[in-house]
N, C-alpha and C. Protein backbone atom coordinates (compact mmCIF):
# COMPACT_ATOMS: atom_id res chain seq x y z
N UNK A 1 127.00 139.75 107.80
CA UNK A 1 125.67 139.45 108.25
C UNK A 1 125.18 138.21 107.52
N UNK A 2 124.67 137.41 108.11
CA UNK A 2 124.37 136.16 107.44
C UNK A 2 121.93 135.91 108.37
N UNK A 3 121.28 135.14 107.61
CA UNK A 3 120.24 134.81 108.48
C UNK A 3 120.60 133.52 109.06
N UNK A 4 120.05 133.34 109.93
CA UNK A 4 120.52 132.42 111.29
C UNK A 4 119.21 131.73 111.83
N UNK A 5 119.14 130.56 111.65
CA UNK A 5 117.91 130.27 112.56
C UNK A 5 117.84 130.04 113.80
N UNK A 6 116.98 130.43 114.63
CA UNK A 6 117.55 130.16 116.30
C UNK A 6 116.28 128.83 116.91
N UNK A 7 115.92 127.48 117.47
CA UNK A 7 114.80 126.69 117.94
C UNK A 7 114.85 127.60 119.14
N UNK A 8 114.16 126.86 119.94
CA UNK A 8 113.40 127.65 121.28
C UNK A 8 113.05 125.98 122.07
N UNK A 9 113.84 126.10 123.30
CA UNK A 9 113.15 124.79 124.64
C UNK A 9 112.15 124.76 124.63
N UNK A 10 111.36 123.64 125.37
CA UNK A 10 109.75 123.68 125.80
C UNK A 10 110.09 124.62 126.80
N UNK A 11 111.03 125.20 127.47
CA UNK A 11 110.97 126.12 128.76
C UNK A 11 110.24 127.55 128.48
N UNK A 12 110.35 128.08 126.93
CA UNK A 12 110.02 129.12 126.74
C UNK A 12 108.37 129.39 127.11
N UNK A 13 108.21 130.39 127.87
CA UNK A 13 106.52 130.88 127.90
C UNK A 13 105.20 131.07 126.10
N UNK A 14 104.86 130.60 126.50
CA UNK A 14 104.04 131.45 125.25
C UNK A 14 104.05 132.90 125.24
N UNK A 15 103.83 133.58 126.37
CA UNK A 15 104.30 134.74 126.05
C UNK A 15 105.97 135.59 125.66
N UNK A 16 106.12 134.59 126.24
CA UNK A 16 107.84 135.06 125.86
C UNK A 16 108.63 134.90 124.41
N UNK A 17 108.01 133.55 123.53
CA UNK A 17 107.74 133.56 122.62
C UNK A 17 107.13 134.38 121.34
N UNK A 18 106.23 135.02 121.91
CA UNK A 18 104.92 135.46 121.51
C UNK A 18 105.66 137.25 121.02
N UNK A 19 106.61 136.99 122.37
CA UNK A 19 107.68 138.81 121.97
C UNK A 19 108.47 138.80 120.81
N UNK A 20 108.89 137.20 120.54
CA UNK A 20 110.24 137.30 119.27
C UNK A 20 109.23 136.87 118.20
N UNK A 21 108.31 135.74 118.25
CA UNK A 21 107.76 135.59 116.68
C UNK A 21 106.67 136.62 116.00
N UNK A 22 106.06 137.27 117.24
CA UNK A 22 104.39 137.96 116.71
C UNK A 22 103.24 136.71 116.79
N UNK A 23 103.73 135.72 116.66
CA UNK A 23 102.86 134.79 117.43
C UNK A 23 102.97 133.53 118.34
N UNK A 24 101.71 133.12 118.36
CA UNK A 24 102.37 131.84 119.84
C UNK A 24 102.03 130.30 118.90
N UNK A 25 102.10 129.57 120.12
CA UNK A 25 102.67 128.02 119.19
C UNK A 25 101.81 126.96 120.13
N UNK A 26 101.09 126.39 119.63
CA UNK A 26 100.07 125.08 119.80
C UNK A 26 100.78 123.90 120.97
N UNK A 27 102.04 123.23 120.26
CA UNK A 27 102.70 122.29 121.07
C UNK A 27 103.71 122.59 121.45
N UNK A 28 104.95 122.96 120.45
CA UNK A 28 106.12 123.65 120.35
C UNK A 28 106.14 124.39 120.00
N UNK A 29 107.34 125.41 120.56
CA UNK A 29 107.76 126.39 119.44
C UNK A 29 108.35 126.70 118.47
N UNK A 30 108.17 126.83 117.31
CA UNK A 30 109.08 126.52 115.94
C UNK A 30 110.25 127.78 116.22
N UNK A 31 110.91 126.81 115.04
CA UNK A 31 112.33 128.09 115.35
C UNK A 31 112.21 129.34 113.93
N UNK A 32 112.97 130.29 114.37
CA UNK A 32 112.47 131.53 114.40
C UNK A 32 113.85 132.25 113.10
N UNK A 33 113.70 133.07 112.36
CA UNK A 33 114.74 133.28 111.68
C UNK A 33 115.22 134.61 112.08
N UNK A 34 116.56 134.91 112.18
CA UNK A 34 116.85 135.89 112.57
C UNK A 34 117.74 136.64 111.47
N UNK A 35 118.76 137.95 111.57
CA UNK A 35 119.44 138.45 111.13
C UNK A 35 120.68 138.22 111.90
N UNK A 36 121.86 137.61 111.91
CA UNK A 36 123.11 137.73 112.93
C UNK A 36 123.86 138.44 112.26
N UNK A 37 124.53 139.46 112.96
CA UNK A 37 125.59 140.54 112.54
C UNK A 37 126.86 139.52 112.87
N UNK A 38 127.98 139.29 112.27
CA UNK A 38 128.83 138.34 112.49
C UNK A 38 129.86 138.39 113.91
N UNK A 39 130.54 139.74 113.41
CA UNK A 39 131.45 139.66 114.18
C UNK A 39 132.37 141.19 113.96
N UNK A 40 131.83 142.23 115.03
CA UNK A 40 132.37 144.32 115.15
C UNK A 40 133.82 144.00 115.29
N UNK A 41 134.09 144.57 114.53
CA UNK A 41 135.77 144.66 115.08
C UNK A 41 136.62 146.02 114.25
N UNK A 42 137.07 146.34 114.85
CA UNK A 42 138.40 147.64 114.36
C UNK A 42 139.54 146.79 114.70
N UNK A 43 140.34 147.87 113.99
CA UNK A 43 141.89 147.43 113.83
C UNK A 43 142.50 148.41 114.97
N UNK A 44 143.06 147.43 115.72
CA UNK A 44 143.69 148.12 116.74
C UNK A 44 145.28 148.45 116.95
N UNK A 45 145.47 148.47 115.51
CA UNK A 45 146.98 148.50 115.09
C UNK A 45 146.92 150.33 114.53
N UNK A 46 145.93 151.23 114.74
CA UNK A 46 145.46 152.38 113.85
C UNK A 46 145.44 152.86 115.61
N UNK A 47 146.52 153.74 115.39
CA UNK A 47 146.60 154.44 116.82
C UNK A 47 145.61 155.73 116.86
N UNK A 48 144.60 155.93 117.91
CA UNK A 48 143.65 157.02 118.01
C UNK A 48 142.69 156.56 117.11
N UNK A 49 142.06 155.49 116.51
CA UNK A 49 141.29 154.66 115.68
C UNK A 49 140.13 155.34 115.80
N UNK A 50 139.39 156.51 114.99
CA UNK A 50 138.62 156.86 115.22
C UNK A 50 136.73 156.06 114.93
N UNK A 51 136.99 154.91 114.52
CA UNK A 51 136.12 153.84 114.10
C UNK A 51 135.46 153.43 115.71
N UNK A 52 134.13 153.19 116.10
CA UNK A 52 134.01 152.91 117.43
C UNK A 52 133.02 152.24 117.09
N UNK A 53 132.49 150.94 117.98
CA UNK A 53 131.95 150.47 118.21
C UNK A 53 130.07 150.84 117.57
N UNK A 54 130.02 151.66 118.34
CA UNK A 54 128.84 152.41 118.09
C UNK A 54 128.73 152.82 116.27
N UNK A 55 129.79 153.31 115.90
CA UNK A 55 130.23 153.39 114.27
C UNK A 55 129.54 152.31 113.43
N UNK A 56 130.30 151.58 114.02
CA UNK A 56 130.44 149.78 113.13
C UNK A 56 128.92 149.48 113.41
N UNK A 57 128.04 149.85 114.35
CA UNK A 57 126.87 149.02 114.58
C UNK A 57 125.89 149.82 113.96
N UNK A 58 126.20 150.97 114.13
CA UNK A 58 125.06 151.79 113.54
C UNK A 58 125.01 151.62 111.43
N UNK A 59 126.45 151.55 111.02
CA UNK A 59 126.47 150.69 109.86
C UNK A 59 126.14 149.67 109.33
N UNK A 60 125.92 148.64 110.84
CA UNK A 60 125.51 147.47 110.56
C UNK A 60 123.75 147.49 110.40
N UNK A 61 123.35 148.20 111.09
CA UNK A 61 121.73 148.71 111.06
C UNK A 61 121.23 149.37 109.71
N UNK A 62 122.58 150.39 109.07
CA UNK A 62 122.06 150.66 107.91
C UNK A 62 121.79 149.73 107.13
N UNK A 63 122.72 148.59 106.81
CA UNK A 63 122.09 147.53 106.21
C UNK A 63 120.86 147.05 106.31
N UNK A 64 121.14 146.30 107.69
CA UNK A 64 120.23 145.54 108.57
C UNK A 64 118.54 146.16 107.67
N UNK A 65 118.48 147.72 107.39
CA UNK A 65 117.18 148.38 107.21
C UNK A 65 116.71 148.07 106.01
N UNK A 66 117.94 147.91 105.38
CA UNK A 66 117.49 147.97 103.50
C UNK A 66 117.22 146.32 103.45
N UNK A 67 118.32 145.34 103.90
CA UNK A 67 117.55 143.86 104.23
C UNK A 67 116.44 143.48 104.39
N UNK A 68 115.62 144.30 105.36
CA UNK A 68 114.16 143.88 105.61
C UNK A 68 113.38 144.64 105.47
N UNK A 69 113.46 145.24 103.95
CA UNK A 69 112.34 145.43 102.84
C UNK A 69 112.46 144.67 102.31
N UNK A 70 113.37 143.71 102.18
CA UNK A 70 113.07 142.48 101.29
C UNK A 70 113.00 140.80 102.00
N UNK A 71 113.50 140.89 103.39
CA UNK A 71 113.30 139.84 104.11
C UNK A 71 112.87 140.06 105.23
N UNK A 72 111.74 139.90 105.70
CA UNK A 72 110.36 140.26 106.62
C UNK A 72 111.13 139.94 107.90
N UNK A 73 112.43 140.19 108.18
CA UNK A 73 113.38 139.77 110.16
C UNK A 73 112.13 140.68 111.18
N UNK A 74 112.81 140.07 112.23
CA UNK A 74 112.33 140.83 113.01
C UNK A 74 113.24 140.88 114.31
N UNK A 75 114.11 140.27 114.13
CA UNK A 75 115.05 140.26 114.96
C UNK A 75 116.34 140.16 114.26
N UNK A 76 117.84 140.54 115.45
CA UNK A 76 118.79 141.07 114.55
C UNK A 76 119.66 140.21 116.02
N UNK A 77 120.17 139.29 116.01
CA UNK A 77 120.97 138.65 116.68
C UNK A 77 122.44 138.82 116.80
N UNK A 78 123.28 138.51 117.97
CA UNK A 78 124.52 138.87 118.05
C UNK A 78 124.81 137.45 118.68
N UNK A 79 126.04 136.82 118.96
CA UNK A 79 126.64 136.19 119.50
C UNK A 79 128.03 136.62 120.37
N UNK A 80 128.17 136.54 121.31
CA UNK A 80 129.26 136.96 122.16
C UNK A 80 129.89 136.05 123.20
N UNK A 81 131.22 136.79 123.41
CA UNK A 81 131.99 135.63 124.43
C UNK A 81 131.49 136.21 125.70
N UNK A 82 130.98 135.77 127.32
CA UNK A 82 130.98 136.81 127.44
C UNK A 82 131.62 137.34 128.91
N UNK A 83 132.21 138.42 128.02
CA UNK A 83 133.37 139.58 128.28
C UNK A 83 131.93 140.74 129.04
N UNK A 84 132.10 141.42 130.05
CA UNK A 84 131.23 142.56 131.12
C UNK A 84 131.28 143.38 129.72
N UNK A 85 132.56 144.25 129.02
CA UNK A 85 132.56 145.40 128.64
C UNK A 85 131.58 144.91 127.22
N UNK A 86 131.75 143.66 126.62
CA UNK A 86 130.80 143.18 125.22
C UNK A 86 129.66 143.58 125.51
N UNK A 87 129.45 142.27 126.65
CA UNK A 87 127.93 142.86 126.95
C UNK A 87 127.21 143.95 127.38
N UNK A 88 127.95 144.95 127.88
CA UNK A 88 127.69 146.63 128.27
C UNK A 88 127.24 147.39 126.93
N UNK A 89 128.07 146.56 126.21
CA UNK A 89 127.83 147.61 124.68
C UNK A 89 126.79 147.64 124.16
N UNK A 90 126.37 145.74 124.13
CA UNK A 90 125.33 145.34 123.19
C UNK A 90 124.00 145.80 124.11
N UNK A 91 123.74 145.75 125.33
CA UNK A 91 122.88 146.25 126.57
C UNK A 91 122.78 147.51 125.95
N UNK A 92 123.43 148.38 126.13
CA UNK A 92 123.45 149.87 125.44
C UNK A 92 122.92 150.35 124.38
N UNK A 93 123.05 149.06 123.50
CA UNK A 93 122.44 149.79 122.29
C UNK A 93 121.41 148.63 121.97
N UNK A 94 120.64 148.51 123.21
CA UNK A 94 119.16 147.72 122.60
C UNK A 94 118.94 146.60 122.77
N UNK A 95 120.13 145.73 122.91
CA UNK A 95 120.29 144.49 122.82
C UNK A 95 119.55 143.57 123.82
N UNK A 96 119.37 142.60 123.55
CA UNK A 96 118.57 141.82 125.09
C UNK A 96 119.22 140.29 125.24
N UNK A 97 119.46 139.46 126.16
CA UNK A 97 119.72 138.55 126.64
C UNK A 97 118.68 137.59 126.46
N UNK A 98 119.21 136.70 125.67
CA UNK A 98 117.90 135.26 124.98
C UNK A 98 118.43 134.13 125.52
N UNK A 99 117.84 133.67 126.29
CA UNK A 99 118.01 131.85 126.77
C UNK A 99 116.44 131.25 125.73
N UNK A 100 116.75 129.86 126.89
CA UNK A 100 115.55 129.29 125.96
C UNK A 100 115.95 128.66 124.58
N UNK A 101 117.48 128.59 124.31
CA UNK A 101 117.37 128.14 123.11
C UNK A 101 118.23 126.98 122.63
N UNK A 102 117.53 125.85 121.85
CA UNK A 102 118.47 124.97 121.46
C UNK A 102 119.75 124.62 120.59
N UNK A 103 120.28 123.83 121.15
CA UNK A 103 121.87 123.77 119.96
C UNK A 103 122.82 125.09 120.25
N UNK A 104 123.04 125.57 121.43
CA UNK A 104 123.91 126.31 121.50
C UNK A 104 125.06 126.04 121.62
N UNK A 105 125.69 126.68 121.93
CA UNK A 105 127.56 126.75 122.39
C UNK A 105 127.86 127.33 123.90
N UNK A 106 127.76 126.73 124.60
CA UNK A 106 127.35 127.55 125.74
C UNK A 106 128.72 128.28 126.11
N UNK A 107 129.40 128.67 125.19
CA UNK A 107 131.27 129.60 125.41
C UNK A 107 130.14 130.51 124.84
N UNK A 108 129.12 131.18 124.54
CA UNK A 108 128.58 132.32 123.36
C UNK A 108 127.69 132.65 124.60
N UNK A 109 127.17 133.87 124.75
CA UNK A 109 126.29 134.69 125.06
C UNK A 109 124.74 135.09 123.56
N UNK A 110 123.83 134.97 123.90
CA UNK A 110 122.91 135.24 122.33
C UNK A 110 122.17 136.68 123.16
N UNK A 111 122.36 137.85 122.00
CA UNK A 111 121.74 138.87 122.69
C UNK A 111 120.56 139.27 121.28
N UNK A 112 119.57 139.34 121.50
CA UNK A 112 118.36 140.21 119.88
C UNK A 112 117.98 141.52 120.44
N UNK A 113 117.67 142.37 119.12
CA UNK A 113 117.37 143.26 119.32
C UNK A 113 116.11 143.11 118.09
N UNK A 114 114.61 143.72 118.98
CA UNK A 114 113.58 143.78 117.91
C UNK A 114 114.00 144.64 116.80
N UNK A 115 113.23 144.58 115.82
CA UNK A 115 113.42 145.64 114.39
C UNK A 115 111.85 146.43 114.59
């Protein structure tokens, strides 16, 4: 887990904005700091691998919780290739689909989930 800063286009709404910072923005929108979880993975060399997805993330949240008592996030960012079954997962467990944003990689999918 690393913090990540994400900018925001002039395309973004003030209100749409207004969902990820807690507040809205005069000319532009400043960019926003997030939490990014790096990168879920099991070893798929461990036959019947009882480690799942859901495992690894819900570990990653335990952190994620004790982090922001001490760093005020409010969002918890993912990056993805994107693969239907990735994005099914991250959809599943909360996740949301973010455009609107500058300096990307456009091979990455950006999904946040509020805190």
């Amino acid at each position: 887990m690393a913090i990540k800063i994400i900018g925001f286009t002039n395309d973004i709404s003030k209100t749409q904005y207004k969902k990820f910072s807690g507040t809205t923005y005069s000319n532009e929108p400043k960019p926003l700091s997030t939490i990014l979880i790096g990168q879920l993975g099991k070893n798929s060399n461990v036959k019947e691998n009882p480690v799942t997805g859901d495992i690894l993330l819900r570990a990653a949240f335990k952190l994620i919780n004790l982090a922001i008592q001490i760093l005020p996030e409010r969002l918890v960012l993912v990056e993805c290739k994107p693969y239907k079954k990735l994005l099914e997962f991250y959809k599943n467990n909360g996740f949301k689909e973010i455009r609107f944003l500058t300096n990307i990689d456009n091979n990455l999918i950006r999904l946040v989930k509020f805190l």
